[in-house]
C-alpha atoms as a PDB file:
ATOM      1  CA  UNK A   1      -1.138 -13.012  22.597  1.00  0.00           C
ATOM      2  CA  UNK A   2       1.648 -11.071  20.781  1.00  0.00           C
ATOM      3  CA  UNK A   3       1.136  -8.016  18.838  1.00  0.00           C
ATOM      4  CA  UNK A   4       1.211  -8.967  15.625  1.00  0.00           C
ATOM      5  CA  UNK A   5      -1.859 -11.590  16.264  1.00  0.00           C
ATOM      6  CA  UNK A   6      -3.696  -8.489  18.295  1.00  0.00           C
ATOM      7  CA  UNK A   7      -2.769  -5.979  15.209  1.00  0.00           C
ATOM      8  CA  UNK A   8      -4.336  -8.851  13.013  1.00  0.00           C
ATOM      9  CA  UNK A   9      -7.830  -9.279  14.743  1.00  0.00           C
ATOM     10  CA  UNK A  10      -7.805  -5.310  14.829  1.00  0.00           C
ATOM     11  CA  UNK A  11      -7.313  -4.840  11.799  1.00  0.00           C
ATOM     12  CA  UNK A  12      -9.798  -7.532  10.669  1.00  0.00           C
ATOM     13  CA  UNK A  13     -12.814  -6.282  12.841  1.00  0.00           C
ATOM     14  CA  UNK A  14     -12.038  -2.941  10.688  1.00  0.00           C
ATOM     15  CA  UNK A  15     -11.919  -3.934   7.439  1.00  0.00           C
ATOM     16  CA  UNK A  16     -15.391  -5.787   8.436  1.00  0.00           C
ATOM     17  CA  UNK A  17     -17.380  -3.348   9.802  1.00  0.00           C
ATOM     18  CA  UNK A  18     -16.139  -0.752   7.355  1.00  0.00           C
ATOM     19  CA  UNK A  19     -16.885  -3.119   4.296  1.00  0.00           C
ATOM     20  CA  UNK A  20     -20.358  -3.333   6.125  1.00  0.00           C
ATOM     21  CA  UNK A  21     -20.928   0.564   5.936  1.00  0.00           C
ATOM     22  CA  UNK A  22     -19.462   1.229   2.748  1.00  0.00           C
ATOM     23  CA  UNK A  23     -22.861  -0.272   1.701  1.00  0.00           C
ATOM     24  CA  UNK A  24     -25.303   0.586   4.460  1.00  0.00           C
ATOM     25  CA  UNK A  25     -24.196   4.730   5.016  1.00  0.00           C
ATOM     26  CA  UNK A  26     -27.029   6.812   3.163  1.00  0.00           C
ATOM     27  CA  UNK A  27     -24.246   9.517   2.103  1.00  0.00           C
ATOM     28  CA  UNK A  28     -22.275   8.477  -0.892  1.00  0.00           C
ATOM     29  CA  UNK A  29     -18.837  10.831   1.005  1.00  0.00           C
ATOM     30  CA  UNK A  30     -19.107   8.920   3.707  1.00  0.00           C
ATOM     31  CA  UNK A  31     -19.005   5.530   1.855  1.00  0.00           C
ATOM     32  CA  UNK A  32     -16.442   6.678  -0.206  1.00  0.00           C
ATOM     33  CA  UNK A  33     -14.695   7.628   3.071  1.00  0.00           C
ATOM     34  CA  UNK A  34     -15.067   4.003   4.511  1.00  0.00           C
ATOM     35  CA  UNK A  35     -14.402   2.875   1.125  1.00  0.00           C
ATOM     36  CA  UNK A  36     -10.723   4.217   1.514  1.00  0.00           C
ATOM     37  CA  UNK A  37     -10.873   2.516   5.555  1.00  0.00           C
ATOM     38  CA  UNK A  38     -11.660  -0.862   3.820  1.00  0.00           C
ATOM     39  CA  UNK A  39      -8.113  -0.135   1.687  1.00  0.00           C
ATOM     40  CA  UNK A  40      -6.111   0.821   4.381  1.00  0.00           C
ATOM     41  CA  UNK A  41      -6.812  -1.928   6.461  1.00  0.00           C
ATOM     42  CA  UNK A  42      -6.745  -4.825   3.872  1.00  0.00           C
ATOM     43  CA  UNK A  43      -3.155  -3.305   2.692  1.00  0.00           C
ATOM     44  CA  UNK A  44      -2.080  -3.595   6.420  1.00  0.00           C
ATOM     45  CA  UNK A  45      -3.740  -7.325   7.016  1.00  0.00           C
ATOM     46  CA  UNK A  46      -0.998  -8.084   3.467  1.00  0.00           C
ATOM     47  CA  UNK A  47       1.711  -5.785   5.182  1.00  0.00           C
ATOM     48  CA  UNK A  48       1.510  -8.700   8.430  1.00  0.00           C
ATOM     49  CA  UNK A  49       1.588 -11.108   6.298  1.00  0.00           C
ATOM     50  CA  UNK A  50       4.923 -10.276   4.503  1.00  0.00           C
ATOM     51  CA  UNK A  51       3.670  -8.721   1.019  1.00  0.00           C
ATOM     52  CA  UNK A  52       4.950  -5.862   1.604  1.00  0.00           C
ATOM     53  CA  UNK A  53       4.677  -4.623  -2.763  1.00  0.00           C
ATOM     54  CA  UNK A  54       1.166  -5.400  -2.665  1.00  0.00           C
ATOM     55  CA  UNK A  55       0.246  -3.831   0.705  1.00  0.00           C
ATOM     56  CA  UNK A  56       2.063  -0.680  -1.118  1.00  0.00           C
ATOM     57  CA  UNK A  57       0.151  -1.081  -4.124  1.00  0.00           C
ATOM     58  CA  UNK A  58      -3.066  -1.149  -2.367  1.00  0.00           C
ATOM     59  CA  UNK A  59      -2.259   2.169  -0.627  1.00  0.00           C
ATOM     60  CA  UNK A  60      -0.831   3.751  -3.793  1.00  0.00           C
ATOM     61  CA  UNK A  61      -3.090   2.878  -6.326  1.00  0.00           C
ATOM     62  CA  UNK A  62      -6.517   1.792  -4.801  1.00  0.00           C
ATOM     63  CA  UNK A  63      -6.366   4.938  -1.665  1.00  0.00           C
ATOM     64  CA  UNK A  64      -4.235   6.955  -3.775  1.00  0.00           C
ATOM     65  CA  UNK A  65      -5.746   7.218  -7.574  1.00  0.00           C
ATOM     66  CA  UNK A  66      -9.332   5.131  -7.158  1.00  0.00           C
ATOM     67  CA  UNK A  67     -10.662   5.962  -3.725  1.00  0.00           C
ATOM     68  CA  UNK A  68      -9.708   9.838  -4.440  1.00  0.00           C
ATOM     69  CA  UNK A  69     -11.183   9.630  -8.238  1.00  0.00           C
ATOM     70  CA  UNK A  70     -14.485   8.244  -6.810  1.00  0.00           C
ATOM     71  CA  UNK A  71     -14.396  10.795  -4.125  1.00  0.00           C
ATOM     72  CA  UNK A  72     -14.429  13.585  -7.231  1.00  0.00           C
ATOM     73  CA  UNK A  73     -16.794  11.633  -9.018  1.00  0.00           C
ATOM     74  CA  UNK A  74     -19.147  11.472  -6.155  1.00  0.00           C
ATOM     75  CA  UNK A  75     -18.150  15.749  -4.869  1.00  0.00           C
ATOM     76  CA  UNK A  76     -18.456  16.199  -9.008  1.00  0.00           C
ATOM     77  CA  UNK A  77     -22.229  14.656  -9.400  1.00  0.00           C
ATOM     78  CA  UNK A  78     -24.049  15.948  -6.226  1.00  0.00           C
ATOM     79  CA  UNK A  79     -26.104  13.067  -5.324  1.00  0.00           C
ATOM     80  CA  UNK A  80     -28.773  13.731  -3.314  1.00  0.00           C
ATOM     81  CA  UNK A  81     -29.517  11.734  -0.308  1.00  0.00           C
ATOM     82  CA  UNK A  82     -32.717   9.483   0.039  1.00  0.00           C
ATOM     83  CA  UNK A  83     -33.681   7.547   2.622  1.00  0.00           C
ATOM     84  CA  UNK A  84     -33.810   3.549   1.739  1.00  0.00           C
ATOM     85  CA  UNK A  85     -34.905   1.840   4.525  1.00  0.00           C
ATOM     86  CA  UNK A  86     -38.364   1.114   2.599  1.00  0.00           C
ATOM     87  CA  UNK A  87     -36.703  -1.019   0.382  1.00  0.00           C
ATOM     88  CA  UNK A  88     -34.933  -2.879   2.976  1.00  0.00           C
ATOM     89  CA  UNK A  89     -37.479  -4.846   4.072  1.00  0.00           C
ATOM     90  CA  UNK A  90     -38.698  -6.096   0.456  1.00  0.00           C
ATOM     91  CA  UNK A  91     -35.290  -7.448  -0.202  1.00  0.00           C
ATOM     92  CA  UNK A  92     -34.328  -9.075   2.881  1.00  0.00           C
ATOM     93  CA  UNK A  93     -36.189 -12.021   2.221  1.00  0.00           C
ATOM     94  CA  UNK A  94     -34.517 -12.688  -0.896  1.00  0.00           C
ATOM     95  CA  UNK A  95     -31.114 -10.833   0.444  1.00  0.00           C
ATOM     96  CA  UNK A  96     -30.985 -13.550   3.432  1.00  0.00           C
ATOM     97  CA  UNK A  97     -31.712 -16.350   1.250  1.00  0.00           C
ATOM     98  CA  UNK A  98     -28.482 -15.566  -1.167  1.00  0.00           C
ATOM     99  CA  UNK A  99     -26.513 -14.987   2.407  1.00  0.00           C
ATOM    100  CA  UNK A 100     -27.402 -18.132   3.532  1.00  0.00           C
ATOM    101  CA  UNK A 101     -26.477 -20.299   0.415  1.00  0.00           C
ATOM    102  CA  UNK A 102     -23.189 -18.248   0.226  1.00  0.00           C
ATOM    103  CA  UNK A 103     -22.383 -18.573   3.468  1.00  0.00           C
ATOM    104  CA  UNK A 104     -23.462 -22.678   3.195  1.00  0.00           C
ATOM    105  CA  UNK A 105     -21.087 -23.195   0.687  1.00  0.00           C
ATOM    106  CA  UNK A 106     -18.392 -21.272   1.997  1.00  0.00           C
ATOM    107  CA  UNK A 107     -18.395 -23.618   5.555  1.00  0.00           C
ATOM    108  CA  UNK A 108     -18.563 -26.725   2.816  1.00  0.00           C
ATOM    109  CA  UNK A 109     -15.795 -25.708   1.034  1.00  0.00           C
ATOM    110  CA  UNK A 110     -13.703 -24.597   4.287  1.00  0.00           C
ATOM    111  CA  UNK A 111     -14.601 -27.618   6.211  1.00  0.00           C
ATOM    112  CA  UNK A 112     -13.823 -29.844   3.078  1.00  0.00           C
ATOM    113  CA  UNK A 113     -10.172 -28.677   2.369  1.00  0.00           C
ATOM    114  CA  UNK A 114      -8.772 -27.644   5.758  1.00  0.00           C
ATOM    115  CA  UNK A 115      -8.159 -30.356   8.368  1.00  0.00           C
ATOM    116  CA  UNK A 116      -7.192 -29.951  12.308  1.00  0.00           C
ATOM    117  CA  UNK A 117      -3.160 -29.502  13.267  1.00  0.00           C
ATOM    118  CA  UNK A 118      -2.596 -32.157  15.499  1.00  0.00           C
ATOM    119  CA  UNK A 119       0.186 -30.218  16.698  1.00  0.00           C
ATOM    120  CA  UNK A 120      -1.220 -27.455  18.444  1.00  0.00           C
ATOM    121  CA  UNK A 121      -4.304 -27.151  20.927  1.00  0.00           C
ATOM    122  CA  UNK A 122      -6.573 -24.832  19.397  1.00  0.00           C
ATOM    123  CA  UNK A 123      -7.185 -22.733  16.040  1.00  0.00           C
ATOM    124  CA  UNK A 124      -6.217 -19.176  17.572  1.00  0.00           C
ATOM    125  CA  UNK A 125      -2.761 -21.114  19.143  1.00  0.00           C
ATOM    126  CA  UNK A 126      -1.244 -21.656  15.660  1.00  0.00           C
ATOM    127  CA  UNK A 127       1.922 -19.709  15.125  1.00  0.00           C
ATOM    128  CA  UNK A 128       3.122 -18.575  11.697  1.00  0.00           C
ATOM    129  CA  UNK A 129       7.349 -19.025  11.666  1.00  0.00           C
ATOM    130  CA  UNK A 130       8.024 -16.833   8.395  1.00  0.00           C
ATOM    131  CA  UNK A 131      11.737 -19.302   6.810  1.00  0.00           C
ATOM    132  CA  UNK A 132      12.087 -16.587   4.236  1.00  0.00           C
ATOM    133  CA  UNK A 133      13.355 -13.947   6.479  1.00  0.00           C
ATOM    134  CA  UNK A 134      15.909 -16.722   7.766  1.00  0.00           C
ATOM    135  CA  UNK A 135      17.176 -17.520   4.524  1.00  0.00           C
ATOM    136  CA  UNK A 136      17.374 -14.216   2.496  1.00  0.00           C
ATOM    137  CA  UNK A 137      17.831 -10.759   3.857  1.00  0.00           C
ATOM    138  CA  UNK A 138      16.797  -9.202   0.685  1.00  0.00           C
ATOM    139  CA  UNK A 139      13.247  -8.031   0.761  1.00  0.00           C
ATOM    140  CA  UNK A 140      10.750  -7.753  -2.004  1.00  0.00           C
ATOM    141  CA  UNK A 141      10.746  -4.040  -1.879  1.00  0.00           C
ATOM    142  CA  UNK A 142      14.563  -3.796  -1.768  1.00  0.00           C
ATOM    143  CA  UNK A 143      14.899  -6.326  -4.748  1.00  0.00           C
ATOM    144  CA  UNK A 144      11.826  -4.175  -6.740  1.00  0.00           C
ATOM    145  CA  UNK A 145      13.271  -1.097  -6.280  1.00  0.00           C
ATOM    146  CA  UNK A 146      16.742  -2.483  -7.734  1.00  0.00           C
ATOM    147  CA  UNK A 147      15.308  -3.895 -10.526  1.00  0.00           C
ATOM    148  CA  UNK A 148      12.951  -1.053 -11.233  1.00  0.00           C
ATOM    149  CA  UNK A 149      15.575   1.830 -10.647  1.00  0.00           C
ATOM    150  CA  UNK A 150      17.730   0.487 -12.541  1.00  0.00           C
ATOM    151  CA  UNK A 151      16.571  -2.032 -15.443  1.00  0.00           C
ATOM    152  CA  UNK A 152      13.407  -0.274 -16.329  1.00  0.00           C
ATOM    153  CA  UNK A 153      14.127   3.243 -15.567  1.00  0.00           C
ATOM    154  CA  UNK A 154      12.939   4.613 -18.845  1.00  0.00           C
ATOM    155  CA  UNK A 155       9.680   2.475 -18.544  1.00  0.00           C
ATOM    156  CA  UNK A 156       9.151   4.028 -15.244  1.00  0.00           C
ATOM    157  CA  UNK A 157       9.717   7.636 -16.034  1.00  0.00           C
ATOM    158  CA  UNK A 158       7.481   7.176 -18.945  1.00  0.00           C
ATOM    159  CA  UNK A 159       4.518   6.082 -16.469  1.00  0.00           C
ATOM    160  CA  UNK A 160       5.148   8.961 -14.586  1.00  0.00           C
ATOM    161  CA  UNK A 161       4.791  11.309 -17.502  1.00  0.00           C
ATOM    162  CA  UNK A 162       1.699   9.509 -18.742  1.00  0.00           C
ATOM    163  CA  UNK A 163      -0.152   9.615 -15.049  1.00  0.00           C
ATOM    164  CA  UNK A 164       0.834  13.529 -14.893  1.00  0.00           C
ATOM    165  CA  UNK A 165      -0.926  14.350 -18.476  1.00  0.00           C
ATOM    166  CA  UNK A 166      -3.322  12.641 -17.156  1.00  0.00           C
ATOM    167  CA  UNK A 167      -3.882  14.691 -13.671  1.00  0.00           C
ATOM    168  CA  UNK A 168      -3.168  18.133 -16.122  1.00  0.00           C
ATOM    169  CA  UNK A 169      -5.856  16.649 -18.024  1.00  0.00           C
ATOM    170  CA  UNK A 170      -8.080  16.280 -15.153  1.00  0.00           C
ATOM    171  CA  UNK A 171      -7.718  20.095 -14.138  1.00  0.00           C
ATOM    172  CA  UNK A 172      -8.416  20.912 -17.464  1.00  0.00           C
ATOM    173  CA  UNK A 173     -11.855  19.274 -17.758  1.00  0.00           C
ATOM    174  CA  UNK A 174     -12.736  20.795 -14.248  1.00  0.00           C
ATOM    175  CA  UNK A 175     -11.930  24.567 -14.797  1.00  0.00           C
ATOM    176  CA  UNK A 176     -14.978  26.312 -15.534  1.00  0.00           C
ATOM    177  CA  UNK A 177     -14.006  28.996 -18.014  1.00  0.00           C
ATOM    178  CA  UNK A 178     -17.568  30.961 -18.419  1.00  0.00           C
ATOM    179  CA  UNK A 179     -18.276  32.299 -14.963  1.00  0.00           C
ATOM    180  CA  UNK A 180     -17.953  36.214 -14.564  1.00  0.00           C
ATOM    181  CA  UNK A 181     -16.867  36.156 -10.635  1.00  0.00           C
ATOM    182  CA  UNK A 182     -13.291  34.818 -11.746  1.00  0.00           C
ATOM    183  CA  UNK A 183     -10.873  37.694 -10.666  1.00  0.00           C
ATOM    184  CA  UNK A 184      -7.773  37.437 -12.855  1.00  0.00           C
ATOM    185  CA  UNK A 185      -4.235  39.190 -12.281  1.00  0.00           C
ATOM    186  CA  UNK A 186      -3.391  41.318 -15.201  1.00  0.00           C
ATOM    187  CA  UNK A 187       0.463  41.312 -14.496  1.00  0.00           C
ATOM    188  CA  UNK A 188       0.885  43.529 -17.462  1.00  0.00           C
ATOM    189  CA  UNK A 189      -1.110  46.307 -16.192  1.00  0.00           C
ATOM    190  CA  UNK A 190       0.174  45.621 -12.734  1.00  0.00           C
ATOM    191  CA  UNK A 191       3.887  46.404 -14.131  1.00  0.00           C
ATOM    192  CA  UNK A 192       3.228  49.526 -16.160  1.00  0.00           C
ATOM    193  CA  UNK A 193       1.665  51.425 -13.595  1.00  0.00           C
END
């Protein structure tokens, strides 16, 4: 087994199991916290499989800006934590009946379209030979960052002054102006003394 096929099945199993508590932990932190696991993982499973601008875009935008904006949200709103294991049991019924058809269609559908390689002895033995790093040396993050840097430069520096109103905006919303603890420098004073 090489590396890439054991980095594959690892990360896999941990986008999984961290999809599955992202809706089963009781505290919202915590999902929000496997939330950004779920992320990380699927933007690696895209990095092995050569997309290397969306595996980026995944970390920047969905870990970087959503995950950390619901992780606010959720800090922000102080949910308290209740304990739901009363309702699991008068949904499963229904809950393993959806899972079931889902899951029904999804082996139709999969059996349906893909067909055995005659070529090779089992499912796990099938190799991936990537042609495009034969042919071109030129990456997709090489040839985006030309074409950005370059072509759209004004476009981009725009975006960037858009996204940091809107972080200055952020802080502004969050300051809480009327609390009398707040110790504040008086540099004037400080100087004439």
């Amino acid at each position: 087994m090489s590396f890439d096929s054991l980095l594959y099945y690892i990360l896999s199993v941990t986008l999984v199991i961290s999809s599955m508590l992202v809706i089963s932990v009781n505290n919202t932190v915590y999902s929000v916290l496997f939330l950004v696991l779920c992320f990380i993982a699927s933007a690696g499973l895209l990095f092995l499989l050569d997309c290397e601008f969306m595996s980026l875009i995944f970390v920047v935008i969905y870990v970087g800006a959503i995950a950390v904006l619901f992780l606010f949200v959720v800090m922000m709103l102080d949910v308290k934590v209740t304990s739901s294991f009363k309702d699991i049991f008068k949904y499963f019924p229904v809950g393993m009946l959806l899972c079931f058809v889902f899951l029904s269609e999804l082996a139709l559908i999969f059996f349906d379209s893909f067909h055995v390689n005659p070529y090779v002895d089992s499912f796990s033995s099938n190799v991936h030979r990537n042609w495009y790093d034969k042919i071109d040396s030129f990456t997709d993050i090489e040839s985006l960052g030309q074409i950005l840097y370059t072509h759209y430069i004004y476009q981009f520096l725009v975006a960037g002054v858009i996204l940091l109103i809107g972080v200055i905006g952020s802080v502004i919303l969050t300051v809480n102006y009327k609390t009398p603890n707040v110790k504040v420098q008086n540099t004037f004073r400080q100087v004439s003394r």
